[in-house]
N, C-alpha and C. Protein backbone atom coordinates (compact mmCIF):
# COMPACT_ATOMS: atom_id res chain seq x y z
N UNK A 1 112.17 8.53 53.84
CA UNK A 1 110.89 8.96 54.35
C UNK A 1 109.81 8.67 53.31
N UNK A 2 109.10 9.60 53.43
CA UNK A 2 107.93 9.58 52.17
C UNK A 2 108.21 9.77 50.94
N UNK A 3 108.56 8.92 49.81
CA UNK A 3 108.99 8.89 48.62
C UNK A 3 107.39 9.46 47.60
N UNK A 4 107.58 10.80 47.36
CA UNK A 4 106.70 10.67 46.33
C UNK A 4 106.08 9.89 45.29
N UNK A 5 105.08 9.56 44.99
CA UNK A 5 104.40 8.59 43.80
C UNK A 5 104.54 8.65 42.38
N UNK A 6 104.48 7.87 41.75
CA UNK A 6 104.57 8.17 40.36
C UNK A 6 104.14 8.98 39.47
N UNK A 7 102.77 9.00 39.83
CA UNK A 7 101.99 10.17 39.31
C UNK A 7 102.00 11.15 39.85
N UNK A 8 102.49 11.25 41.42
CA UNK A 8 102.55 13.17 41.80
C UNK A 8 103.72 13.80 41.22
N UNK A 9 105.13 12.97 41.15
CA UNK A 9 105.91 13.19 40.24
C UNK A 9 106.16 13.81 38.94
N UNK A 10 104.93 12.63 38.14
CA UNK A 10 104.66 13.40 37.01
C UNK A 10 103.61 14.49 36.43
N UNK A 11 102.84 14.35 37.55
CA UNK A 11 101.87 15.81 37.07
C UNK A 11 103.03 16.72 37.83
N UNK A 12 104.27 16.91 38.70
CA UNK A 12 104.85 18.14 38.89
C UNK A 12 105.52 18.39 37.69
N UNK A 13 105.79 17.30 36.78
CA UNK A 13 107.13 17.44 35.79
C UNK A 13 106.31 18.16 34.57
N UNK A 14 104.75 17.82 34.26
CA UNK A 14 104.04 18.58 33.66
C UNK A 14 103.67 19.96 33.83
N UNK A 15 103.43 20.47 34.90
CA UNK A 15 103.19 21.70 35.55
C UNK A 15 104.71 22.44 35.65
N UNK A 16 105.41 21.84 35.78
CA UNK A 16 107.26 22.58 35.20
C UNK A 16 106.96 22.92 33.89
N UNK A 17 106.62 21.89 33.13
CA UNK A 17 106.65 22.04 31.54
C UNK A 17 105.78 23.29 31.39
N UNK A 18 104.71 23.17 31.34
CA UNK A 18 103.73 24.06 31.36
C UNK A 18 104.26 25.84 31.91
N UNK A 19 104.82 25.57 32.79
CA UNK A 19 105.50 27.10 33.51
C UNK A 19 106.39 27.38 32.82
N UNK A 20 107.27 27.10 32.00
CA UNK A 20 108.25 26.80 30.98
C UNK A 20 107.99 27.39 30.03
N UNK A 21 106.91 26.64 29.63
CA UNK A 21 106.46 26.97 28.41
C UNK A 21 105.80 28.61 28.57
N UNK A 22 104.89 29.15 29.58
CA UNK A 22 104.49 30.29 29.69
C UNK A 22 105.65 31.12 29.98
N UNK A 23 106.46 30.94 30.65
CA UNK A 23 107.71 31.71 30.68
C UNK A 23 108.05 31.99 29.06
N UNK A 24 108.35 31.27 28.28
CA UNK A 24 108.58 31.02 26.83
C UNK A 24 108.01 32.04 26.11
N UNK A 25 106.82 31.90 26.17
CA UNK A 25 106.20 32.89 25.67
C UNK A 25 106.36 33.82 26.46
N UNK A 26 105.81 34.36 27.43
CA UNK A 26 106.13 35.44 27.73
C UNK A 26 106.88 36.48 27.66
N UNK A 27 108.73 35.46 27.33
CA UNK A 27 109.81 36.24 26.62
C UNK A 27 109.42 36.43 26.06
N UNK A 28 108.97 35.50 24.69
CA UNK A 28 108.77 36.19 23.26
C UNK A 28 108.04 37.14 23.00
N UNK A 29 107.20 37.19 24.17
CA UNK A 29 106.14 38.84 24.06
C UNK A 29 106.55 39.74 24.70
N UNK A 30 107.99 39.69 25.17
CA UNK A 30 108.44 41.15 25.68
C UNK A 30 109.04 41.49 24.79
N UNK A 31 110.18 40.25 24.21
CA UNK A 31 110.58 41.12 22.60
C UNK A 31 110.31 41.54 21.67
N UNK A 32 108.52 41.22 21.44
CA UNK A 32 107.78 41.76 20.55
C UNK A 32 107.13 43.03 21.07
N UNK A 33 107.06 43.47 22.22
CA UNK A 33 106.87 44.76 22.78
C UNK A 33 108.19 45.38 22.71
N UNK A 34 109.49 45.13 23.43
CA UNK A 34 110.70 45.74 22.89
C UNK A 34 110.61 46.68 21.60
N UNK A 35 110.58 45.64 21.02
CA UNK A 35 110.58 45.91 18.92
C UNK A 35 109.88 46.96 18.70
N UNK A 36 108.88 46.86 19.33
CA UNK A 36 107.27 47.61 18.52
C UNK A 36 108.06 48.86 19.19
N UNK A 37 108.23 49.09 20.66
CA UNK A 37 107.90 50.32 21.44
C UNK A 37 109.88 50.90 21.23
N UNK A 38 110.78 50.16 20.77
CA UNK A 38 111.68 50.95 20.63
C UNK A 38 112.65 50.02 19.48
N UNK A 39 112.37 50.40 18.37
CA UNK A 39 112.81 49.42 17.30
C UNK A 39 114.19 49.86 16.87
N UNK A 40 114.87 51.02 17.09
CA UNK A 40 115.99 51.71 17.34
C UNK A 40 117.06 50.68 17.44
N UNK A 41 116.78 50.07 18.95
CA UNK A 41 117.72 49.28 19.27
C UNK A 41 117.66 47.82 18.49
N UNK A 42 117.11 47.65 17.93
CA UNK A 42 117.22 46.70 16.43
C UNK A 42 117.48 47.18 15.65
N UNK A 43 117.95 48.37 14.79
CA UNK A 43 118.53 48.91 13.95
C UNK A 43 116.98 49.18 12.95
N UNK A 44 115.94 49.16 13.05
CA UNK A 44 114.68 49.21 12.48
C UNK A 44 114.23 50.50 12.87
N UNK A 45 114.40 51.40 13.17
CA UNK A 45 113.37 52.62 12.94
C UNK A 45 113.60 53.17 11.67
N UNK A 46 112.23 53.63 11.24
CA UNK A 46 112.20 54.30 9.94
C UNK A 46 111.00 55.60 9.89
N UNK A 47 110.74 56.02 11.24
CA UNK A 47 109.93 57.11 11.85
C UNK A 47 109.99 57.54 12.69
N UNK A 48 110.09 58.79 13.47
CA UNK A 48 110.29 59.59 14.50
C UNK A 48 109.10 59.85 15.21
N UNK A 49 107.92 59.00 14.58
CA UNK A 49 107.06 59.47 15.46
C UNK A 49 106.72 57.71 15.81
N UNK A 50 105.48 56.75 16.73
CA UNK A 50 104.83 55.49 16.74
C UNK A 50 104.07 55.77 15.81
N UNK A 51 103.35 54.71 14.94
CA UNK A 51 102.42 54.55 14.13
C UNK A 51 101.61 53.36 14.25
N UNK A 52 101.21 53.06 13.65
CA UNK A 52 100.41 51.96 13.29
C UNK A 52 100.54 50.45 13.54
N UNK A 53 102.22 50.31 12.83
CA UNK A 53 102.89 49.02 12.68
C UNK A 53 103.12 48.89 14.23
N UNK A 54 104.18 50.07 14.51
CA UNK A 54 104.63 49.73 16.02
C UNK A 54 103.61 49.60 17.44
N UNK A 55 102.27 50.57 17.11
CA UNK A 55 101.75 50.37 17.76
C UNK A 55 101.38 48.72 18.12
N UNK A 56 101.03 48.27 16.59
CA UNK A 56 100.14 46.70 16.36
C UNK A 56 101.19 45.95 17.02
N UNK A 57 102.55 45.94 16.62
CA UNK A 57 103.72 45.28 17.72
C UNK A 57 103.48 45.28 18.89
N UNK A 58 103.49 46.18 19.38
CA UNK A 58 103.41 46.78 20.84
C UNK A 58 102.29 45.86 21.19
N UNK A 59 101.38 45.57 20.61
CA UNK A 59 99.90 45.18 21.42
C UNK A 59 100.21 43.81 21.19
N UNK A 60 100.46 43.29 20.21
CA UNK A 60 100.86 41.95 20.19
C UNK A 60 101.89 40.98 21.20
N UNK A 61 102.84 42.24 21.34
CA UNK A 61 103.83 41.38 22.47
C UNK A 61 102.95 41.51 23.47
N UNK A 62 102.43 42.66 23.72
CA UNK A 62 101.57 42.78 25.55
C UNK A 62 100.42 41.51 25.19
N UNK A 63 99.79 40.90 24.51
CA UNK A 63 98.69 39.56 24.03
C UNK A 63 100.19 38.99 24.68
N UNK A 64 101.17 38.51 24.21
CA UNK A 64 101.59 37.24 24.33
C UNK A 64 102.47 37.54 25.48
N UNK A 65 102.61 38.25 26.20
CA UNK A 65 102.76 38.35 27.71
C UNK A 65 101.64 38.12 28.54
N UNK A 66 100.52 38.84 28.85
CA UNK A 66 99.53 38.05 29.36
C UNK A 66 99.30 37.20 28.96
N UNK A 67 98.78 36.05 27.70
CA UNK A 67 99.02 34.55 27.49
C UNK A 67 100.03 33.86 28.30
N UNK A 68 101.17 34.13 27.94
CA UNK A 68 102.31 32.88 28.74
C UNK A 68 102.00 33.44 30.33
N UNK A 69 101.61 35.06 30.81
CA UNK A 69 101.27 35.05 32.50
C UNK A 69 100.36 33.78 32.48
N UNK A 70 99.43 33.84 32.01
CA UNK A 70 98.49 33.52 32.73
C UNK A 70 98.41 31.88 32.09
N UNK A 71 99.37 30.99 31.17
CA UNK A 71 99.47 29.77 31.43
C UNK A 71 100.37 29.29 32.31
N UNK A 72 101.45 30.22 32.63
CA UNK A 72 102.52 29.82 33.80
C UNK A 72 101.86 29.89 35.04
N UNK A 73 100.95 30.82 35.36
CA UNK A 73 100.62 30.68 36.63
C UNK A 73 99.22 30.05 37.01
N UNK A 74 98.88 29.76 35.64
CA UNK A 74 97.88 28.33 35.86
C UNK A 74 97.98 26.84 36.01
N UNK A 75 99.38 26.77 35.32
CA UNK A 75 100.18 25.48 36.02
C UNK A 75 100.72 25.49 37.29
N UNK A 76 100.76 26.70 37.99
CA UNK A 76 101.22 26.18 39.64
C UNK A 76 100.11 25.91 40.23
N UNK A 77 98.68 26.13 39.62
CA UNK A 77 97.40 25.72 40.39
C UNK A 77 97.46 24.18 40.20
N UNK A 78 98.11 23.31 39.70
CA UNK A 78 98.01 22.11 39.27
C UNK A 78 96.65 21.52 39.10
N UNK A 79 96.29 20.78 40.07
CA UNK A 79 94.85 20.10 39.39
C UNK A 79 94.01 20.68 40.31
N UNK A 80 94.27 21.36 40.94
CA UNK A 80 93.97 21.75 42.00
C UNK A 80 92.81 23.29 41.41
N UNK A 81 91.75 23.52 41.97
CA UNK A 81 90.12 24.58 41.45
C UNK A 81 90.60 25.47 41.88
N UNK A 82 90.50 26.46 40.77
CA UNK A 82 91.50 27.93 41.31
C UNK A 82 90.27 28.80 41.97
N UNK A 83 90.93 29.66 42.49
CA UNK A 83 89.61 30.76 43.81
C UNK A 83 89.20 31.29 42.92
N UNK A 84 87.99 32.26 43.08
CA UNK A 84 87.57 32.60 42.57
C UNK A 84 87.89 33.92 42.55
N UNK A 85 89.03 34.50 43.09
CA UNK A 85 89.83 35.63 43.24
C UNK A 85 90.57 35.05 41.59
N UNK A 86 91.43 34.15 41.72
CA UNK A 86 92.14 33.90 40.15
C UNK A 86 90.86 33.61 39.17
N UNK A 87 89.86 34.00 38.99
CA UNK A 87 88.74 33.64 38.07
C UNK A 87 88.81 34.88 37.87
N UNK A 88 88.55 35.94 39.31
CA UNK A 88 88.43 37.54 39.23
C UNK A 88 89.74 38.08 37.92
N UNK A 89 90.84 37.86 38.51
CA UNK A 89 91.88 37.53 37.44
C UNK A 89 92.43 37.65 36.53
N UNK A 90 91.87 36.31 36.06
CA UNK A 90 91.93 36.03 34.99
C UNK A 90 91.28 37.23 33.50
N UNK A 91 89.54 37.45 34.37
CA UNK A 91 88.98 38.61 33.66
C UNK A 91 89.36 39.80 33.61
N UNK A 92 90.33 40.26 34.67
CA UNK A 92 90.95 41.68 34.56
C UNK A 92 92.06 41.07 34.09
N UNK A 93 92.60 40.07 33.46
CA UNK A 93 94.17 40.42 32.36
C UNK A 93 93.19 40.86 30.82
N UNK A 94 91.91 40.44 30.90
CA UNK A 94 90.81 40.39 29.65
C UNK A 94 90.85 41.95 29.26
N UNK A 95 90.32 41.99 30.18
CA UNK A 95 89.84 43.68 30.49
C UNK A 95 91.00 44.84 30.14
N UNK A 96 91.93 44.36 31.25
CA UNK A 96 92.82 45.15 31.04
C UNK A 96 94.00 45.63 29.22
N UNK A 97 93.76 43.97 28.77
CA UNK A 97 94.52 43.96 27.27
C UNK A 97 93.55 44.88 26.61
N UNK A 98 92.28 44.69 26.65
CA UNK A 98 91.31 45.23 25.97
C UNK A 98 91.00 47.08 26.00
N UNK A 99 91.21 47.42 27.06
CA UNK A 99 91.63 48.85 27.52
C UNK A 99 92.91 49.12 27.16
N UNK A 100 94.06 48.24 26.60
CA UNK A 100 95.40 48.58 26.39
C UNK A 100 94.87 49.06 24.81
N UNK A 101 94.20 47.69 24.35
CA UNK A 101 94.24 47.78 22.71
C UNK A 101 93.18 49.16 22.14
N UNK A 102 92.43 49.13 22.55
CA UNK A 102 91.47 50.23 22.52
C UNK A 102 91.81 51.98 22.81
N UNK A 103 93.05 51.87 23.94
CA UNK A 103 93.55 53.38 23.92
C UNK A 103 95.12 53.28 23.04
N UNK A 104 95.40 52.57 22.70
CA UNK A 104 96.77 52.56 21.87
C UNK A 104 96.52 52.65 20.03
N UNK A 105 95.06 51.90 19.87
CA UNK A 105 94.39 52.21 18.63
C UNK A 105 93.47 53.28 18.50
N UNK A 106 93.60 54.01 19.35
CA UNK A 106 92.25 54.91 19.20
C UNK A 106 92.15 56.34 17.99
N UNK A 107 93.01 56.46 17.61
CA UNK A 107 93.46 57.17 15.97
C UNK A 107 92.65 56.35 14.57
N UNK A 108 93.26 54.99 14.91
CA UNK A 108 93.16 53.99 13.85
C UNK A 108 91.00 53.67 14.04
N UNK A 109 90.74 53.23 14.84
CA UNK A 109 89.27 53.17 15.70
C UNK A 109 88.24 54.63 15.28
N UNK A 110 89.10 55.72 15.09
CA UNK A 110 88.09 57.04 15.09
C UNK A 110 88.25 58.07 16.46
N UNK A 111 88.25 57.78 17.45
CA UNK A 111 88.70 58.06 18.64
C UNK A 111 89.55 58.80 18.78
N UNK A 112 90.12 59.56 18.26
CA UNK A 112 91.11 60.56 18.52
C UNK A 112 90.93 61.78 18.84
N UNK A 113 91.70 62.34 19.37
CA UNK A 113 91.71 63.71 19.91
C UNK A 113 91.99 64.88 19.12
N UNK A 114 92.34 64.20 17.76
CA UNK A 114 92.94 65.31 16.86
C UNK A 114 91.71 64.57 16.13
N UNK A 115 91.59 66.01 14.93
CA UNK A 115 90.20 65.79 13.97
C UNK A 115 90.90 65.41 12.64
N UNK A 116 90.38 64.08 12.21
CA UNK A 116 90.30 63.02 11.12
C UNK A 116 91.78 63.32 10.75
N UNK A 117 93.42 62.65 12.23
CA UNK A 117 94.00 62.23 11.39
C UNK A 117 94.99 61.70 10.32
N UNK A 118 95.79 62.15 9.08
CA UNK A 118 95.96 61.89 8.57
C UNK A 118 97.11 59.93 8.38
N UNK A 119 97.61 60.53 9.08
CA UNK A 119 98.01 58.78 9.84
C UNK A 119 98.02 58.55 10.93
N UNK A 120 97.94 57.72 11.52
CA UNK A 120 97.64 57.51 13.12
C UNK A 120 98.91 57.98 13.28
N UNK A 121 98.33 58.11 14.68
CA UNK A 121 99.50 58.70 16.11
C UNK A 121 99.85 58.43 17.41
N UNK A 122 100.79 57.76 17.66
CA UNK A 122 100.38 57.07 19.51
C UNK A 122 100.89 58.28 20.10
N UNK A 123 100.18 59.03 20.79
CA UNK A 123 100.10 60.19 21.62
C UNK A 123 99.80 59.97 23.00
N UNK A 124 100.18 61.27 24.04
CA UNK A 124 100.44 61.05 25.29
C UNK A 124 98.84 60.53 25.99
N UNK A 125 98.13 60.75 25.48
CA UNK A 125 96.42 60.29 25.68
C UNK A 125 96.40 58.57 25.33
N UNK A 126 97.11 57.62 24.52
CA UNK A 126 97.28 56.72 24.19
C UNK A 126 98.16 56.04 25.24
N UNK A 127 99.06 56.41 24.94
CA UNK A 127 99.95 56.02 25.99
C UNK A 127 99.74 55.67 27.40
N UNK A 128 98.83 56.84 28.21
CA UNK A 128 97.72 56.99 29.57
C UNK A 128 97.42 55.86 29.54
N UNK A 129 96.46 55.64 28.23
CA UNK A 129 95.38 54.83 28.26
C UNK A 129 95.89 53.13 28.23
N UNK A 130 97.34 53.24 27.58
CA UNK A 130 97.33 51.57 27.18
C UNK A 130 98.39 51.58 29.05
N UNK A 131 99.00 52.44 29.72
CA UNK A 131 99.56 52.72 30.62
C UNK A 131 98.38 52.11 32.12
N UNK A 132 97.49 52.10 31.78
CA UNK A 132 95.58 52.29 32.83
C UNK A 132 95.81 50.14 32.78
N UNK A 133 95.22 50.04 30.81
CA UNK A 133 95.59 48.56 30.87
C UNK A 133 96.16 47.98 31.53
N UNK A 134 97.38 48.27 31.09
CA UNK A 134 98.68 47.31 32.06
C UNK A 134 98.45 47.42 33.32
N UNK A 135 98.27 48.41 34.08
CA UNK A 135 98.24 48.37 35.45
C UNK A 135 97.09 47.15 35.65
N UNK A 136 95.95 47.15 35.14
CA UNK A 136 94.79 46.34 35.08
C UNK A 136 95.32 45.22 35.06
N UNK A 137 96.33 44.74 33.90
CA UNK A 137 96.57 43.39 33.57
C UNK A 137 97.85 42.83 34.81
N UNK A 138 98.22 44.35 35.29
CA UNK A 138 99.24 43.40 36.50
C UNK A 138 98.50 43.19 37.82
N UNK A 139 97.32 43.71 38.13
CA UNK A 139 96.14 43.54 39.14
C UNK A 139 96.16 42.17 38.89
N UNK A 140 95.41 41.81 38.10
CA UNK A 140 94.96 40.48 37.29
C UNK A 140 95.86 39.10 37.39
N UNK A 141 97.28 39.69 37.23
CA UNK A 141 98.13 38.51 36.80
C UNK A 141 98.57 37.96 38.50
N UNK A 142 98.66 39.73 39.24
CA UNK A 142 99.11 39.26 41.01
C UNK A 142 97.81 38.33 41.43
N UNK A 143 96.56 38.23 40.68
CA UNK A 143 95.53 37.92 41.70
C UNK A 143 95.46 36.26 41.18
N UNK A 144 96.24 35.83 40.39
CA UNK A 144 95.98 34.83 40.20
C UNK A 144 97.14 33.81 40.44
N UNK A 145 98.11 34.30 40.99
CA UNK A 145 98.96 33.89 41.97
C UNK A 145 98.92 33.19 43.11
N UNK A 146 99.15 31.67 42.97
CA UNK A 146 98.86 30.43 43.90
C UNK A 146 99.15 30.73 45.91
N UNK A 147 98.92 31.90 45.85
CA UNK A 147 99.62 32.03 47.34
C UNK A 147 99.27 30.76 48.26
N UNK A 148 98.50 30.12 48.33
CA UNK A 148 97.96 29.55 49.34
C UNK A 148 99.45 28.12 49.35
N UNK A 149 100.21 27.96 48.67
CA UNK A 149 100.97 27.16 47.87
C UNK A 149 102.24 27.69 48.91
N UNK A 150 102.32 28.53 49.34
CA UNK A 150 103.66 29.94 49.35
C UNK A 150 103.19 29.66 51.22
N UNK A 151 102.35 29.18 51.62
CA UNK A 151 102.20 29.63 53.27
C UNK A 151 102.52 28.35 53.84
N UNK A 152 103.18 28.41 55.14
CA UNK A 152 103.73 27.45 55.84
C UNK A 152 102.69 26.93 57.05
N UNK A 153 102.65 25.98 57.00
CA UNK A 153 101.70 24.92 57.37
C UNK A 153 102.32 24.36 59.12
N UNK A 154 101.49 24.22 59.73
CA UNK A 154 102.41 24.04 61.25
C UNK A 154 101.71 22.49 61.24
């Protein structure tokens, strides 16, 4: 029948790569959230309470989970002008990291609920707050999801 072309071929084999690669990362930013949020099971805890370090873990893997989301699922848009729903998106995975990092640091920032302190603390108010993010950043990541790709054509 219709033998695909050379080049539709290879922009799919690029857009694999590309999804690959965000997958890639994306692991690597769950195991860097793993680590941060329960370092136990690496044989690394050395505090009974979150602090500082684990928090900064924690936020770092959630950065490199939304990164690889949102290059994996910008390669199934292929060359193709994403809606302006995945533009919407894109700015709530922004938003949402940014509301993660901001209530998970908010000790370290000044922001705390306890007065001036003495080492930070990820507390149940933190937690809420970087808990609000994520929900934000999985709004974000569903909305930029190629559906139109996914519907059957008569």
């Amino acid at each position: 029948m219709n033998e695909p072309t050379e080049p539709a071929t290879k922009n799919r084999t690029i857009a694999g790569e590309r999804v690959r690669f965000g997958l890639f990362i994306s692991a690597l930013g769950l195991v860097a959230l793993i680590l941060g949020a329960k370092p136990e099971w690496f044989g690394l805890d050395r505090s009974p309470v979150i602090g500082f370090v684990q928090t900064s873990v924690i936020l770092v893997g959630l950065a490199f989970i939304c990164l690889g989301g949102y290059i994996g699922l910008a390669a199934l848009w292929g060359g193709q002008e994403k809606s302006i729903i995945a533009d919407i998106g894109l700015r709530l995975i922004s938003t949402g990291y940014v509301i993660s990092v901001f209530a998970g640091m908010a000790d370290v920032f000044g922001m705390s609920a306890k007065d001036n302190p003495k080492i930070p603390f990820f507390g149940p108010w933190q937690a809420a707050g970087m808990e609000i993010g994520m929900l934000v950043i999985a709004a974000g990541i569903l909305m930029i999801i190629p559906y139109h790709i996914f519907r059957k054509t008569k």
